[in-house]
C-alpha atoms as a PDB file:
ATOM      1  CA  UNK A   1     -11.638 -19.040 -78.426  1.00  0.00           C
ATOM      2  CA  UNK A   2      -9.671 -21.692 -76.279  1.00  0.00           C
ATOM      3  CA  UNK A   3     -12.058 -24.857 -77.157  1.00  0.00           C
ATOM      4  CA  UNK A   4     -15.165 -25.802 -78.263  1.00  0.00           C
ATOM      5  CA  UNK A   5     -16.346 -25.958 -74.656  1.00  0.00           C
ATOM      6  CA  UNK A   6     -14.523 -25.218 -71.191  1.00  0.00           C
ATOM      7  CA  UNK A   7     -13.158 -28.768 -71.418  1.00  0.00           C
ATOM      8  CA  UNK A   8     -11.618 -29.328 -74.876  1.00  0.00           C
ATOM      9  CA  UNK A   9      -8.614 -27.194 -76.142  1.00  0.00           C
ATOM     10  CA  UNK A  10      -8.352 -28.573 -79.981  1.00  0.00           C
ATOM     11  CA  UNK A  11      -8.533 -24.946 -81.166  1.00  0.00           C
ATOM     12  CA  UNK A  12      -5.792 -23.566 -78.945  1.00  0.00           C
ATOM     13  CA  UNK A  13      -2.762 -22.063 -80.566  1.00  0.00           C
ATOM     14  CA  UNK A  14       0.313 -21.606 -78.227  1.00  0.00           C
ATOM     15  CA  UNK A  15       1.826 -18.120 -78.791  1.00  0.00           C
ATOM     16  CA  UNK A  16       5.590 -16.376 -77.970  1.00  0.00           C
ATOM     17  CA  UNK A  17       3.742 -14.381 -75.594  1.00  0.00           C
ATOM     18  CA  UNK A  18       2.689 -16.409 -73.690  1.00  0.00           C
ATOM     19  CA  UNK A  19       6.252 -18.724 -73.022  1.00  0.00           C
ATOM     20  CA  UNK A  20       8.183 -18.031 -69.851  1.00  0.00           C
ATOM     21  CA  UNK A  21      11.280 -15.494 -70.677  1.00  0.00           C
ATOM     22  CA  UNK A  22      14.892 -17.162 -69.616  1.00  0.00           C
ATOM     23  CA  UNK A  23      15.440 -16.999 -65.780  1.00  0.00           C
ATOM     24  CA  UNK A  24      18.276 -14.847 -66.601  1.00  0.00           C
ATOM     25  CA  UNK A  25      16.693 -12.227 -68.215  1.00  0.00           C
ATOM     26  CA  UNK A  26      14.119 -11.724 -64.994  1.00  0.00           C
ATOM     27  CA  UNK A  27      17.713 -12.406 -62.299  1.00  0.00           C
ATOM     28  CA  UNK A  28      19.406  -9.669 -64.721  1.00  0.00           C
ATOM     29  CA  UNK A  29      16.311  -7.229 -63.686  1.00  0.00           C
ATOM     30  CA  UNK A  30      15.912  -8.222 -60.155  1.00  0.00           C
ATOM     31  CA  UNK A  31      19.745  -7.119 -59.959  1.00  0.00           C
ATOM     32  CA  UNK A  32      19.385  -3.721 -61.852  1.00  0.00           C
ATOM     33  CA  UNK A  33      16.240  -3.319 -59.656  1.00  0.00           C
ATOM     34  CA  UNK A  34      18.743  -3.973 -56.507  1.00  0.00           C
ATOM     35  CA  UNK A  35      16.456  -7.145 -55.303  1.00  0.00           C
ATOM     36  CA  UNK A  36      18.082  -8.729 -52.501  1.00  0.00           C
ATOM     37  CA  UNK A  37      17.868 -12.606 -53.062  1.00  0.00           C
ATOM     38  CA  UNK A  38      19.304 -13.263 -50.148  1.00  0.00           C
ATOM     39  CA  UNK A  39      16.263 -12.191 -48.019  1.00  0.00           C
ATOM     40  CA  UNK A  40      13.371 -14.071 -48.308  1.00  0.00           C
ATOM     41  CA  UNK A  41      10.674 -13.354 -51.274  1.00  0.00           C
ATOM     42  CA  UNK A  42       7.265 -14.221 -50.924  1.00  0.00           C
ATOM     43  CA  UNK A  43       5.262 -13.436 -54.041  1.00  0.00           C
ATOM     44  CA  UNK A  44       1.596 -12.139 -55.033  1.00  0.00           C
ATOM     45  CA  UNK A  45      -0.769 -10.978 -57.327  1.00  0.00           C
ATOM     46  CA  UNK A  46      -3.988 -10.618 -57.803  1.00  0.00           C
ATOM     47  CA  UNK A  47      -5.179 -14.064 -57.895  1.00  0.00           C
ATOM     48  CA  UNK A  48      -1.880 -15.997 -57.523  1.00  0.00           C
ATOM     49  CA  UNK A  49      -1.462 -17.716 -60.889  1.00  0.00           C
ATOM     50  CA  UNK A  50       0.669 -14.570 -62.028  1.00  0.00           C
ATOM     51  CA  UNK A  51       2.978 -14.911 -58.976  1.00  0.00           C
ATOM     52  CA  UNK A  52       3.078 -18.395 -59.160  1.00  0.00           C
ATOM     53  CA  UNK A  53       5.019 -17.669 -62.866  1.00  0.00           C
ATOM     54  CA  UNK A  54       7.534 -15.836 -60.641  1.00  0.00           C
ATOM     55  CA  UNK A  55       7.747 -18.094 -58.294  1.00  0.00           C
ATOM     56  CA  UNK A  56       8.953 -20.618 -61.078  1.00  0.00           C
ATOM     57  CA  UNK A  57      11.836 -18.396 -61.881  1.00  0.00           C
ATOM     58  CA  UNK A  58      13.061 -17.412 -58.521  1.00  0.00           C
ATOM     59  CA  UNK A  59      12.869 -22.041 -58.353  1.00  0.00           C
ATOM     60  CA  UNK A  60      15.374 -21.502 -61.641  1.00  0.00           C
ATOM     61  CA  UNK A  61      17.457 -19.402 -59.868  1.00  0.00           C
ATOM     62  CA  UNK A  62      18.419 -21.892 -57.427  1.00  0.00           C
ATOM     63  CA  UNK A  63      16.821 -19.350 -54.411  1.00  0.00           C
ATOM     64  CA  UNK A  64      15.354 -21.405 -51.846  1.00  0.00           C
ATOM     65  CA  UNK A  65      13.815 -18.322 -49.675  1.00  0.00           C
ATOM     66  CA  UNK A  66      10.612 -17.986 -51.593  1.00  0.00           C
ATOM     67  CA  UNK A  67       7.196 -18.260 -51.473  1.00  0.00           C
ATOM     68  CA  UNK A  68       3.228 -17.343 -52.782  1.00  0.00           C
ATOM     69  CA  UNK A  69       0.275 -16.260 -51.388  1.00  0.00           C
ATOM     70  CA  UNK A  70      -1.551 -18.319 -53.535  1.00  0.00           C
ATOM     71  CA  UNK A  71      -4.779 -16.600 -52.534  1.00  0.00           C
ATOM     72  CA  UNK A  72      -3.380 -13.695 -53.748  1.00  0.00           C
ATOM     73  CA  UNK A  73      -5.250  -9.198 -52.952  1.00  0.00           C
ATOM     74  CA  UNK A  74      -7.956 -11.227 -53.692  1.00  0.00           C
ATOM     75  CA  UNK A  75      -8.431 -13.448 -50.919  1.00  0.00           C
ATOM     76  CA  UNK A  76      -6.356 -11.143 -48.858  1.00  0.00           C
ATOM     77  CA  UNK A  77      -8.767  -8.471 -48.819  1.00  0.00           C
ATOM     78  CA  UNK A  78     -11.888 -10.687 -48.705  1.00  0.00           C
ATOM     79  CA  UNK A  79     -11.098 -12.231 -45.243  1.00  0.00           C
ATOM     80  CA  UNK A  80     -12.913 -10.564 -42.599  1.00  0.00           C
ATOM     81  CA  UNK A  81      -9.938 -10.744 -40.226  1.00  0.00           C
ATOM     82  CA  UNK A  82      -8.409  -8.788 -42.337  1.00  0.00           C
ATOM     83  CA  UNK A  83      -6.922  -5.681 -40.062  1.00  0.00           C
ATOM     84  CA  UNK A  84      -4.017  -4.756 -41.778  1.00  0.00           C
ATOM     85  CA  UNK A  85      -3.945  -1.044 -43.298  1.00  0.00           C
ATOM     86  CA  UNK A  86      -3.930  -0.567 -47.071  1.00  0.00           C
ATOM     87  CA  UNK A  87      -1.540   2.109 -48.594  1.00  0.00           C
ATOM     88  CA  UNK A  88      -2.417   3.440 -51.689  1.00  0.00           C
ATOM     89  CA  UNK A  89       0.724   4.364 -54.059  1.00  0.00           C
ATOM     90  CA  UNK A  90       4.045   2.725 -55.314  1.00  0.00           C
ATOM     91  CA  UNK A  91       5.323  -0.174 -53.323  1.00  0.00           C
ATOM     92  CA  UNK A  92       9.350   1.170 -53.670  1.00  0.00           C
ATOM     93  CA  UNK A  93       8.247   5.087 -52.941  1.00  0.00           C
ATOM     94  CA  UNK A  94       6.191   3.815 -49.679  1.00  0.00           C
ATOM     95  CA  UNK A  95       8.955   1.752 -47.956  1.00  0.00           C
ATOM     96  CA  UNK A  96      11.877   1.264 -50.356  1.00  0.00           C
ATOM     97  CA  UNK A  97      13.934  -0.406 -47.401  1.00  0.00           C
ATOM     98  CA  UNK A  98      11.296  -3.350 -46.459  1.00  0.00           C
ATOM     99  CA  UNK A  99      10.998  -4.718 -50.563  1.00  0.00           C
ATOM    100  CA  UNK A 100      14.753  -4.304 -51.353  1.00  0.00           C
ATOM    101  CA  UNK A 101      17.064  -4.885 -48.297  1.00  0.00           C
END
């Protein structure tokens, strides 16, 4: 339990799990992962609170290339407009070229 009510946080306990890694451990395994930096990175997630957190790191990084769909799958997929095809499977295995070069 966060609070006594969805306003008050006096029972919260912080926890390591919780605390952003160092911005060199995530650059360290973009690299390995062959991330080019130099292209522009726009982040997302299912919401956009998760690739907000990335979003912070890429700002520790010094890139300046980068940014998040804040509305994240969520809103993505909810706008009617929508006519963009889905793929099903691993982002790298679909079209490795497009997320790392």
């Amino acid at each position: 339990m966060a609070g006594s009510d969805s306003w008050h946080l006096e029972a919260y306990r912080g926890m390591d799990q919780f605390h952003m890694k160092p911005y060199t451990e995530i650059q360290k395994m973009w690299k390995e992962l062959k991330i080019n930096t130099k292209n522009h990175l726009a982040f997302y997630c299912g919401t956009g609170w998760r690739a907000s957190e990335v979003w912070f790191y890429a700002q520790a990084m010094g890139l300046e290339k980068i940014s998040v769909y804040d509305g994240g799958w969520k809103e993505w997929s909810e706008t009617k407009e929508t006519k963009k095809k889905v793929l099903k499977g691993e982002p790298k295995k679909l079209n490795e070229e497009s997320f790392l070069d």
